[in-house]
C-alpha atoms as a PDB file:
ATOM      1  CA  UNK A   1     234.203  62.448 -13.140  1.00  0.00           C
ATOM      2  CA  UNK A   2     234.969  59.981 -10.338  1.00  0.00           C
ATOM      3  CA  UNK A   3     234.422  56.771 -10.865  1.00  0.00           C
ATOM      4  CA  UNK A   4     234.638  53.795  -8.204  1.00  0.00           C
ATOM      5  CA  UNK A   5     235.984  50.561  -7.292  1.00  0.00           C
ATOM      6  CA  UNK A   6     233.529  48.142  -5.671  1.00  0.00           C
ATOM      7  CA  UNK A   7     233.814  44.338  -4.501  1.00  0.00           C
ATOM      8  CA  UNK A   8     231.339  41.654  -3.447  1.00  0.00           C
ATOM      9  CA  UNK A   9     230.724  37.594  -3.874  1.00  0.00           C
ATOM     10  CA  UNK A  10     227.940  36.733  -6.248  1.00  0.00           C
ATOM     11  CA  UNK A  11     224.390  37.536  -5.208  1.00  0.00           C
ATOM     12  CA  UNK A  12     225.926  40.662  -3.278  1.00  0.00           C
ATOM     13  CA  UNK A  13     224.314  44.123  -3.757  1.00  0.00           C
ATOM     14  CA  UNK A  14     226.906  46.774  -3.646  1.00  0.00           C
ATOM     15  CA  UNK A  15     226.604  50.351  -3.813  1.00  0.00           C
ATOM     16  CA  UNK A  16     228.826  52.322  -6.359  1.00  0.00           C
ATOM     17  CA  UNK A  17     229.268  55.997  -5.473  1.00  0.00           C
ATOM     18  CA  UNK A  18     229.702  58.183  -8.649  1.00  0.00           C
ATOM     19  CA  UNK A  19     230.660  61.945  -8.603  1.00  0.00           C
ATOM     20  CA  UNK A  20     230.980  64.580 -11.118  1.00  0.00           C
ATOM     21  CA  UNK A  21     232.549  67.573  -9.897  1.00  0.00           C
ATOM     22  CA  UNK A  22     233.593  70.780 -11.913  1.00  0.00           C
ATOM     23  CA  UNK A  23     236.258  71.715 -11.126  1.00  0.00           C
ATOM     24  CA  UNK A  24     236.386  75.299 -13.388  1.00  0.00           C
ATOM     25  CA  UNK A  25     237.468  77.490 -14.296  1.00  0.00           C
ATOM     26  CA  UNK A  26     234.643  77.801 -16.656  1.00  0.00           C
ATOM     27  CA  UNK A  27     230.950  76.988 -15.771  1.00  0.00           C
ATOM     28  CA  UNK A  28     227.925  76.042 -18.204  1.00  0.00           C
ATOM     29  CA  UNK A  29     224.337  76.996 -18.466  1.00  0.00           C
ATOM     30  CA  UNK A  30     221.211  76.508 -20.131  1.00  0.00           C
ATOM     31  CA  UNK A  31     220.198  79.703 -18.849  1.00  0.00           C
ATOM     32  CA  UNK A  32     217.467  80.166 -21.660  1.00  0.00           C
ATOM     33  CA  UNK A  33     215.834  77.578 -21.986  1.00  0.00           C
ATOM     34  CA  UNK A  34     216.078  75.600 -18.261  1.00  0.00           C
ATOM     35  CA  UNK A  35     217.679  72.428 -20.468  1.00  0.00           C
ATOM     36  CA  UNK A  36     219.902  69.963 -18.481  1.00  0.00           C
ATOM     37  CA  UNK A  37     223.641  71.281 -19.236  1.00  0.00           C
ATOM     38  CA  UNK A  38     224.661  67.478 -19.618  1.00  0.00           C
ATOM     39  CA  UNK A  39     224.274  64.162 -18.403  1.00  0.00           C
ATOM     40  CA  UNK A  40     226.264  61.722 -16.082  1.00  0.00           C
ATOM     41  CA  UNK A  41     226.276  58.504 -18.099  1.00  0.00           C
ATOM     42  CA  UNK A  42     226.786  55.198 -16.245  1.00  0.00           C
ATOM     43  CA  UNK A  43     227.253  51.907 -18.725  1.00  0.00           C
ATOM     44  CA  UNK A  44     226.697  49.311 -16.539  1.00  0.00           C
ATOM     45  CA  UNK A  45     229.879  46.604 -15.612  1.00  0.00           C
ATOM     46  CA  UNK A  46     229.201  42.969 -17.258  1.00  0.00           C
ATOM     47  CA  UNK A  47     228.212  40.555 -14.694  1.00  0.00           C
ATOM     48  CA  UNK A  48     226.169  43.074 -12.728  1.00  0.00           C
ATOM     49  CA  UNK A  49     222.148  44.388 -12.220  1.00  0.00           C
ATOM     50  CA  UNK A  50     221.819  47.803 -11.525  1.00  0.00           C
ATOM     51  CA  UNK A  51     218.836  46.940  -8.821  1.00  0.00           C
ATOM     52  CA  UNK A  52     218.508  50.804  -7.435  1.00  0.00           C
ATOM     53  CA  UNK A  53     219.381  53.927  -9.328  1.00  0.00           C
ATOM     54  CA  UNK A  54     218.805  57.328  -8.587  1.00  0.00           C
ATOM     55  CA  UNK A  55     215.147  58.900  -9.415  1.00  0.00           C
ATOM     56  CA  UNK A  56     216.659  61.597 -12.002  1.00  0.00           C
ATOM     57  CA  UNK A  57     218.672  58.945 -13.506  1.00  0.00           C
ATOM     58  CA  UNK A  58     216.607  57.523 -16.951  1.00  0.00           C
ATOM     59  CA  UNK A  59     217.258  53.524 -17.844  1.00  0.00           C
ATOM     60  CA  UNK A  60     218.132  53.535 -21.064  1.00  0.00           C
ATOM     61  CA  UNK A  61     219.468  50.806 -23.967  1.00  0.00           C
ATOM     62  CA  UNK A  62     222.666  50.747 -24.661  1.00  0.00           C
ATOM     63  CA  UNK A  63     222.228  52.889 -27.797  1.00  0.00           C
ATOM     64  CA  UNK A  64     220.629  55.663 -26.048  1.00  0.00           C
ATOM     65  CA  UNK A  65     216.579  54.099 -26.372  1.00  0.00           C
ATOM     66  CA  UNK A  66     213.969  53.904 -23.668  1.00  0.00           C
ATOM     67  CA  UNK A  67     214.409  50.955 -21.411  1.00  0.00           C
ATOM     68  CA  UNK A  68     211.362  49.451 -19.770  1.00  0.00           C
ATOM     69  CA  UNK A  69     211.983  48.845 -16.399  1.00  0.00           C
ATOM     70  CA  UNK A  70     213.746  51.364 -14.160  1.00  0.00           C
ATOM     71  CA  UNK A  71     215.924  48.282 -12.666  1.00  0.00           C
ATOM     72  CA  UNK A  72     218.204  46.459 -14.564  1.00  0.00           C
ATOM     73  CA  UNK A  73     218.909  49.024 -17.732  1.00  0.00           C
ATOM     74  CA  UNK A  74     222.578  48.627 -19.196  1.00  0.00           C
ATOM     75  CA  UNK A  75     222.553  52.170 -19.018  1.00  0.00           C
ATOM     76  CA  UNK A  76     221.567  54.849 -17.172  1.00  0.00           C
ATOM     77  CA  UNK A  77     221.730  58.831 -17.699  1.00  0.00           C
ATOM     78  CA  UNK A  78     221.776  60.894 -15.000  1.00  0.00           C
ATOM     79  CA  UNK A  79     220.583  64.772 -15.775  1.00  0.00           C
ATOM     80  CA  UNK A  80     222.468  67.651 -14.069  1.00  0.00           C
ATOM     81  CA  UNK A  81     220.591  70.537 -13.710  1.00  0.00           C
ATOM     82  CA  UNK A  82     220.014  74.210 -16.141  1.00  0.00           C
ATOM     83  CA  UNK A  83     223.498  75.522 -14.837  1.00  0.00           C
ATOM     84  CA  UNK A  84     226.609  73.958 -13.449  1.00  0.00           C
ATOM     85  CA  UNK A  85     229.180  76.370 -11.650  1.00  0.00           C
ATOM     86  CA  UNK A  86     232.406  76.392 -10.854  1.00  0.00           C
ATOM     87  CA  UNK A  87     233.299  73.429  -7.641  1.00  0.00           C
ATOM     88  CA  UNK A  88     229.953  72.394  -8.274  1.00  0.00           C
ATOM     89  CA  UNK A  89     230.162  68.504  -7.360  1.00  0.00           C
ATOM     90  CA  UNK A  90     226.789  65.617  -7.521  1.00  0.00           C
ATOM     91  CA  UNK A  91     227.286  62.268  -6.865  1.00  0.00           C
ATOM     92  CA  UNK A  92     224.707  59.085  -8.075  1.00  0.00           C
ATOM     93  CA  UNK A  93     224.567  56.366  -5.857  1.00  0.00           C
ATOM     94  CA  UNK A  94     223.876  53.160  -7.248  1.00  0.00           C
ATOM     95  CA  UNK A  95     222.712  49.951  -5.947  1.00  0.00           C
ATOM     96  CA  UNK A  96     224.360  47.308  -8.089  1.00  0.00           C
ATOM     97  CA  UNK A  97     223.632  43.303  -7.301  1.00  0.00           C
ATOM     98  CA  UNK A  98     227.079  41.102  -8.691  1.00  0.00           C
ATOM     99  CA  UNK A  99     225.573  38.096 -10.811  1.00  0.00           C
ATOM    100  CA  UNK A 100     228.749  36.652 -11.758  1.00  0.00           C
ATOM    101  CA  UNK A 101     231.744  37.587 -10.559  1.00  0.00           C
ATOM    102  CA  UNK A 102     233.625  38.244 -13.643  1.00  0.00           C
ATOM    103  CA  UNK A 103     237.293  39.833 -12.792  1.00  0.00           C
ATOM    104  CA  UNK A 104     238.409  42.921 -13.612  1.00  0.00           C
ATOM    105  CA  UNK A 105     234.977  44.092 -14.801  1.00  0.00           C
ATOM    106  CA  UNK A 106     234.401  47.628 -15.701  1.00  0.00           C
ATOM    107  CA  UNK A 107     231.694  49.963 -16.880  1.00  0.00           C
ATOM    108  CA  UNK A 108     231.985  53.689 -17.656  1.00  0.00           C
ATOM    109  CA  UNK A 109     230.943  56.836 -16.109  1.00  0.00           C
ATOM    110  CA  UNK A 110     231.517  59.583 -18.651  1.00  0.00           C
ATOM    111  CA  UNK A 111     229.577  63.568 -18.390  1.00  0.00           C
ATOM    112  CA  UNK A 112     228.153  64.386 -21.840  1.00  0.00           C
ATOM    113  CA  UNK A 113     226.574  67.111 -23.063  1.00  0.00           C
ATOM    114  CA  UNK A 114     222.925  66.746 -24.537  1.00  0.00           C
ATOM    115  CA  UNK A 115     223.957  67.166 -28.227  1.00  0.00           C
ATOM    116  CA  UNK A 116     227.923  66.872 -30.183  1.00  0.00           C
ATOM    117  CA  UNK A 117     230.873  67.567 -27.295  1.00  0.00           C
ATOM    118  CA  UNK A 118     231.804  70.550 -24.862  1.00  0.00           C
ATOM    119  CA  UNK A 119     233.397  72.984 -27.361  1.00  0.00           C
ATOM    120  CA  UNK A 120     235.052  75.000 -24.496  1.00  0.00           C
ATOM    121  CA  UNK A 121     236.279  71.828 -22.438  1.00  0.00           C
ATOM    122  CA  UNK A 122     240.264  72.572 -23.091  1.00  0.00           C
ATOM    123  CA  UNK A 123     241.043  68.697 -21.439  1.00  0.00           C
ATOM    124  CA  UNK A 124     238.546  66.351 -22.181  1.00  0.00           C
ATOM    125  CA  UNK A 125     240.236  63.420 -20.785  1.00  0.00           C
ATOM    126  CA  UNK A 126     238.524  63.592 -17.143  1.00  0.00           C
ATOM    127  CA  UNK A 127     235.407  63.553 -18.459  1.00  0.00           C
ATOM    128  CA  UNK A 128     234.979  59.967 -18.025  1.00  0.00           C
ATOM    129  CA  UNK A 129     236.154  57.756 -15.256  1.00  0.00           C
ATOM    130  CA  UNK A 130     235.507  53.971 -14.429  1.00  0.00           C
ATOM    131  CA  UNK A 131     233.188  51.786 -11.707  1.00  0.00           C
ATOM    132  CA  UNK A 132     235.221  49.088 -11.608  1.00  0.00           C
ATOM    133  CA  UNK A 133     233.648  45.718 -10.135  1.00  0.00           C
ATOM    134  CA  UNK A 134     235.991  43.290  -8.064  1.00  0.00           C
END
């Protein structure tokens, strides 16, 4: 995952460029049944609206529940598609307006898979990154 750093004065919108990129050896697939291999997970920084997101990207609570309106969510997933090869890379742009400017604000970008973890994924640790707001 690649996360981003973003800056803007209160009432700003911003956009925050995510990526997920594999970068192999291995490769995943839902080959069967056409399932989404995982999802990009954005958790929204404090002091910020997410005021555009990407159409295959689902507002959700912050627990995972349907969220109402597709603006403004604390969380969004994102789904990749049935198979992911090797150097495949997406990226998520999102449109994010700065309420408050609250320093050093971060949310989290993390790839997870649909159900429990990646039982092949030998380094876990890049699996998340951070959008990090002023």
């Amino acid at each position: 995952m690649t996360g981003a750093a973003v800056t803007g004065a209160a009432g700003e919108t911003v956009t925050a460029p995510l990526t997920f990129r594999n970068d192999g050896p291995g490769w995943l697939g839902n080959l069967g049944s056409g399932d989404p291999v995982a999802v990009v997970r954005l958790t929204v920084p404090p002091g910020t609206t997410v005021t555009g997101a990407p159409a295959d990207c689902a507002p959700r609570t912050l627990s995972g529940g349907s969220y109402p309106n597709r603006a403004g969510a604390p969380r969004y997933d994102c789904a990749l598609p049935y198979w992911v090869l090797e150097n495949t890379e997406r990226s998520f742009a999102f449109e994010l307006r700065i309420d408050t400017v609250v320093p050093g604000a971060t949310g989290e970008v993390g790839v997870h898979p649909p159900f429990g973890e990646f039982p092949h994924d030998p380094d876990g640790t890049n699996n998340t990154a951070v959008l990090a707001v002023n």
